[in-house]
Structures are given as structure tokens and as C-alpha cells.
Protein backbone atom coordinates (compact mmCIF):
# COMPACT_ATOMS: atom_id res chain seq x y z
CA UNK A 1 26.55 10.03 20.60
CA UNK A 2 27.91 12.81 18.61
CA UNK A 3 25.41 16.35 18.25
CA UNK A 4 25.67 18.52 16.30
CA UNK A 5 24.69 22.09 16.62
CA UNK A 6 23.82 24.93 14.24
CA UNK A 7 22.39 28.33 14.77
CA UNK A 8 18.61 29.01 13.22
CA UNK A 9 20.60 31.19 10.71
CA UNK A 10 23.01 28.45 9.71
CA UNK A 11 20.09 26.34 9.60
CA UNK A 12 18.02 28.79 7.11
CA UNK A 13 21.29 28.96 4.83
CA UNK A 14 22.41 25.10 4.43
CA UNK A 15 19.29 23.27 5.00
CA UNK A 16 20.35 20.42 3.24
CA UNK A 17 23.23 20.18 5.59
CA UNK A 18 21.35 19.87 8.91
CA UNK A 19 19.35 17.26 6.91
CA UNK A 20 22.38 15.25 6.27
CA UNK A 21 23.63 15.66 9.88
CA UNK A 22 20.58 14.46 11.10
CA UNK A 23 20.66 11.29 9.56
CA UNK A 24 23.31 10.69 11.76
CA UNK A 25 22.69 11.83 14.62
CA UNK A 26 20.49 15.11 16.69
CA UNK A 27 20.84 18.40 15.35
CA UNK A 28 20.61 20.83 18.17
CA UNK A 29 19.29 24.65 16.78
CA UNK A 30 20.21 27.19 18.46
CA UNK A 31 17.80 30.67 18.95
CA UNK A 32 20.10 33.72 20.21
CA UNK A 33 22.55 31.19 21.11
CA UNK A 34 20.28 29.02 23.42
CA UNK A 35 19.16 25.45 22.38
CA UNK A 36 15.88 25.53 21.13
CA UNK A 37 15.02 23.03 18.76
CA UNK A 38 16.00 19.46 17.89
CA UNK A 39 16.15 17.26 14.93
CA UNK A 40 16.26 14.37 14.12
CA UNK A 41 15.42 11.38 11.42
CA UNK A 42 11.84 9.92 11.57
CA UNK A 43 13.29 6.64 12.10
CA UNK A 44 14.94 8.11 15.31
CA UNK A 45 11.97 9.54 16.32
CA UNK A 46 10.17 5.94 15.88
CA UNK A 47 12.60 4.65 18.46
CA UNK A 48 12.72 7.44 20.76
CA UNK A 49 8.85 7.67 20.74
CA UNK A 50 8.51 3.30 20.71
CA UNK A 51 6.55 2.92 17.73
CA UNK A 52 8.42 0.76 15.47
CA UNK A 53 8.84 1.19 12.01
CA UNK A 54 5.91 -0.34 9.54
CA UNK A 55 4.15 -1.90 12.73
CA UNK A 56 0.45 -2.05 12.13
CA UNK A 57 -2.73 -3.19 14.52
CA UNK A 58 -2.29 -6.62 13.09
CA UNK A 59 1.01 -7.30 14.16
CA UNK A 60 0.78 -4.93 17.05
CA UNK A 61 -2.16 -7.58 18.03
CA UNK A 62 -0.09 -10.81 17.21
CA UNK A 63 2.33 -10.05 19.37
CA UNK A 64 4.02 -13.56 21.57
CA UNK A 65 2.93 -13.34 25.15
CA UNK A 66 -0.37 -10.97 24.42
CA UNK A 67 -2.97 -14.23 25.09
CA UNK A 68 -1.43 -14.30 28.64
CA UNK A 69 -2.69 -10.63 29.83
CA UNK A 70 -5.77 -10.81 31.85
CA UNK A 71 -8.18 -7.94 30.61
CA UNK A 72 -11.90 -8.23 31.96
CA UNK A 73 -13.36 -4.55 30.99
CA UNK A 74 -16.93 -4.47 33.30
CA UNK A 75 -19.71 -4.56 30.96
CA UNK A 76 -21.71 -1.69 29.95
CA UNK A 77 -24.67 -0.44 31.40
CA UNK A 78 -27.58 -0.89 28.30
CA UNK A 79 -30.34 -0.21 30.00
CA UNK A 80 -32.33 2.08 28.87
CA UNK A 81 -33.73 4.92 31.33
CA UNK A 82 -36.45 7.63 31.25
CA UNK A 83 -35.75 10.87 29.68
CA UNK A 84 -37.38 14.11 31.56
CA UNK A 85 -37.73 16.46 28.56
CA UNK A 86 -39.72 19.04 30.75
């Protein structure tokens, strides 16, 4: 995978071009010549972070395979109990 880099300065000059870039792949900023800062597309970040793109509860919820997990949460304690308001 190809980065690019650009200094915060080039970055505050050619925005648009860092935008661009990133569509492609990371853009690496630079602070006093040090990487400090990346960016990157929102769809990248999706993947990176495992969300994918337009999922929603429902579908998240319908997924194959999801009737076979055992979950049995303990119940809750409803009981009420005395209150000492002394």
C-alpha cells in the first residue's frame, strides 16, 4: 500500500489535495517532521474499525449462524428491599 505524506503546512495550503490522496490511500501528516496524524476515507475507516458500511441493528441481528450462540444472561434480582432513610 502506497502512503503518502505531507507536512501540516502542506496540508493547510492544498487541502483539497490530501483529500484526493486519501481516497486512495493513508495520508501520513507530519508535525516538525515527525508523523503525527493520519487520514484516511470514512469508508477505510469502516473497514479498519469493522463496522461495515450501511449495516444497521436489523441486519446486524439477521446475521447466518447468530441462532446457534448460546447466551443465558442470569436473571435480575426484582425484589424489592427495605430502604433505611434514617
Amino acid at each position: 500500500m502506497a502512503v503518502t505524506t505531507v507536512s501540516s503546512r502542506e496540508l493547510n495550503q492544498d487541502l483539497g489535495k490530501a483529500k484526493r490522496a486519501a481516497t486512495q490511500n493513508p495520508v501520513i501528516i507530519t508535525d516538525r517532521g515527525k508523523p503525527a496524524f493520519v487520514l484516511l476515507s470514512y469508508t477505510e475507516y469502516q473497514r479498519l474499525n469493522g463496522a461495515a458500511p450501511g449495516r444497521n441493528l436489523v441486519e446486524a441481528l439477521s446475521m447466518p449462524g447468530l441462532s446457534e450462540i448460546n447466551f443465558d444472561p442470569p436473571k435480575a434480582d426484582m425484589r424489592s428491599r427495605p430502604v433505611d432513610f434514617s
